[in-house]
C-alpha atoms as a PDB file:
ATOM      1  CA  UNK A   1      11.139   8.069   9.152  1.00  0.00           C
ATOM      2  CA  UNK A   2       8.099   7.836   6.723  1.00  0.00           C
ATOM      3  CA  UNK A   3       7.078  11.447   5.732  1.00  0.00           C
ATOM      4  CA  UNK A   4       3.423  10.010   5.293  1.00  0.00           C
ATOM      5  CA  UNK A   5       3.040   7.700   7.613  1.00  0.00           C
ATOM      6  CA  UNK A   6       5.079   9.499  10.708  1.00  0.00           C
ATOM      7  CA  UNK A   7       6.521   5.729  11.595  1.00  0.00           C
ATOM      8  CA  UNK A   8      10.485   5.275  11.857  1.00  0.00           C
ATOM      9  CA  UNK A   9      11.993   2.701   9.180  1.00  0.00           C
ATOM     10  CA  UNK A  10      12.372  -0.644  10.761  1.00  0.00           C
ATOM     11  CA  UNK A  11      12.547  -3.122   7.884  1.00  0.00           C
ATOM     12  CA  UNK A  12      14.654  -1.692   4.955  1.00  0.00           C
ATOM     13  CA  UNK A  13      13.539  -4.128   2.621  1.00  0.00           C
ATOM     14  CA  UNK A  14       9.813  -2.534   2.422  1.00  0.00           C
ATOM     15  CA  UNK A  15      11.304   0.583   1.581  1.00  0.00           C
ATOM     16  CA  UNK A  16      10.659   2.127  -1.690  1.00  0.00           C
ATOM     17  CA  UNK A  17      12.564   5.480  -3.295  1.00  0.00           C
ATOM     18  CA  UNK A  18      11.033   7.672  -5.746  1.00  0.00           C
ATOM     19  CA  UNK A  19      13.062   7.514  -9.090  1.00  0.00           C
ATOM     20  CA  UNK A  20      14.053  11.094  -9.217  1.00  0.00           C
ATOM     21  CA  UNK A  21      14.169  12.647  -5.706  1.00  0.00           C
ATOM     22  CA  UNK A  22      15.474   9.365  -4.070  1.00  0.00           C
ATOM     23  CA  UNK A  23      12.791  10.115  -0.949  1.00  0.00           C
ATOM     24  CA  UNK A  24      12.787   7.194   0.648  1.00  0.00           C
ATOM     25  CA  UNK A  25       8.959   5.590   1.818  1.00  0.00           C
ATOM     26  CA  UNK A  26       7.285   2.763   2.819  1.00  0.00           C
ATOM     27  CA  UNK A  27       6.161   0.620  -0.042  1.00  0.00           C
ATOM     28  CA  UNK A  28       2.483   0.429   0.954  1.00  0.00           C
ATOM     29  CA  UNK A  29       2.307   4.535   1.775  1.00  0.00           C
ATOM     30  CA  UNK A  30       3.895   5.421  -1.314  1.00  0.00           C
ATOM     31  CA  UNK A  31       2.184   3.529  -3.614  1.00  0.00           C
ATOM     32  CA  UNK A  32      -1.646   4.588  -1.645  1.00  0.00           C
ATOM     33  CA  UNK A  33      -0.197   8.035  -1.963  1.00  0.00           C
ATOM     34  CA  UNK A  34       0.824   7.630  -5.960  1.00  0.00           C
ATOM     35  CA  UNK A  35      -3.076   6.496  -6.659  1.00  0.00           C
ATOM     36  CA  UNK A  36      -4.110   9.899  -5.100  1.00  0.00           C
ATOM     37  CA  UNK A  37      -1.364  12.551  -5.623  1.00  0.00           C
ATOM     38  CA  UNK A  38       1.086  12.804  -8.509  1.00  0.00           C
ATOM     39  CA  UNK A  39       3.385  14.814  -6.018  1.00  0.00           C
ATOM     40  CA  UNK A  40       6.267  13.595  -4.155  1.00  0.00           C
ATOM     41  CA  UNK A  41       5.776  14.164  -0.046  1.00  0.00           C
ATOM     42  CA  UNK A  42       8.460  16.072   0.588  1.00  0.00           C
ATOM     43  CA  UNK A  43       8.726  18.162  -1.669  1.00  0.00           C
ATOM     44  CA  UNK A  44       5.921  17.998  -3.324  1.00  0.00           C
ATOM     45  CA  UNK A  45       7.797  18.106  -7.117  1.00  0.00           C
ATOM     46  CA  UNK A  46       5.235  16.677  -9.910  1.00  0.00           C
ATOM     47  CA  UNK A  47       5.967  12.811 -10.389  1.00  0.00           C
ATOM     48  CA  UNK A  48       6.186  12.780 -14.482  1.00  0.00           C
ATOM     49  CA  UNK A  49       4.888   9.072 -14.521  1.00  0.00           C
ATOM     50  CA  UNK A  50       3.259   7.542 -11.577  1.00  0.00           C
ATOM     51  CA  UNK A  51       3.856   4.178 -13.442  1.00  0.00           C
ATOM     52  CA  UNK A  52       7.636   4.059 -13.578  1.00  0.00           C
ATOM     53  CA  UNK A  53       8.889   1.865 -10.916  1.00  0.00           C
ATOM     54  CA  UNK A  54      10.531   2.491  -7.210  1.00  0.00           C
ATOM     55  CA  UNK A  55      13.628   1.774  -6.422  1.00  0.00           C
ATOM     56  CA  UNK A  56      13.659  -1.246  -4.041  1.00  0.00           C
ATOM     57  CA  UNK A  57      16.024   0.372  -1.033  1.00  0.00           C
ATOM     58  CA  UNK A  58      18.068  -2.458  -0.621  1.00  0.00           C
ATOM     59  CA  UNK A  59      19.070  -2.104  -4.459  1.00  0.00           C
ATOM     60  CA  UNK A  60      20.966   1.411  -3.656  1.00  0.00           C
ATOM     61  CA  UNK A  61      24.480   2.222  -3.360  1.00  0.00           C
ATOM     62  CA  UNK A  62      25.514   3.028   0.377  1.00  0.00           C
ATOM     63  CA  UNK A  63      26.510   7.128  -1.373  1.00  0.00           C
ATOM     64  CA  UNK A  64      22.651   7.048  -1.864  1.00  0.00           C
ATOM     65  CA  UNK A  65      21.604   5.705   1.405  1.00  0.00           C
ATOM     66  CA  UNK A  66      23.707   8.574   2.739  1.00  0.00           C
ATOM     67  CA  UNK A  67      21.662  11.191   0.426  1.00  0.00           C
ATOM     68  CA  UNK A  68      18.201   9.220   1.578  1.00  0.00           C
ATOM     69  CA  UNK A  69      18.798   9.510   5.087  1.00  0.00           C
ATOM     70  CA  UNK A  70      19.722  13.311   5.093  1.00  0.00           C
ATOM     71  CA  UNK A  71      22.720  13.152   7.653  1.00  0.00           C
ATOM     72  CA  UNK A  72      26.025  13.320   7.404  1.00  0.00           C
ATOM     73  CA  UNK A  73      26.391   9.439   8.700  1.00  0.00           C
ATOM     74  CA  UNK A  74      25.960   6.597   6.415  1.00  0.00           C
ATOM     75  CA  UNK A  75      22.670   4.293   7.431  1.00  0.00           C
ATOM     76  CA  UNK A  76      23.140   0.902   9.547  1.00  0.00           C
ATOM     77  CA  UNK A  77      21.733  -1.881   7.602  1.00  0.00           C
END
């Protein structure tokens, strides 16, 4: 589920991670929420640079799929 937009995850492939956290988003919510906060949603860390680039989700291993989804079940794809 999007933390910003409350909507579950139904197409993977316009998810985007943050670089550091790994908090996985939807590619339009994150990137409207980058050109007002500097903060990630969750946890609301300081994002260093707002420019560096999000991970596509599809480019991740399946150990950080695992770590993205928060459970101890790996995500169907």
């Amino acid at each position: 589920m999007c933390s910003i937009c409350v909507m579950d995850f139904e197409d993977r492939k316009f998810l985007r991670l943050l670089p550091k956290c790994e908090h996985a988003f939807h590619s339009l919510c994150i990137e409207d929420w980058l050109k007002i906060y500097m903060t990630c949603p969750v946890f609301r860390n300081l994002i260093e640079d707002t420019d560096a680039d999000l991970i596509p989700y599809m480019n991740i291993t399946a150990q950080e799929q695992q770590v993205v989804s928060g459970s101890d079940h790996m995500l169907d794809l």
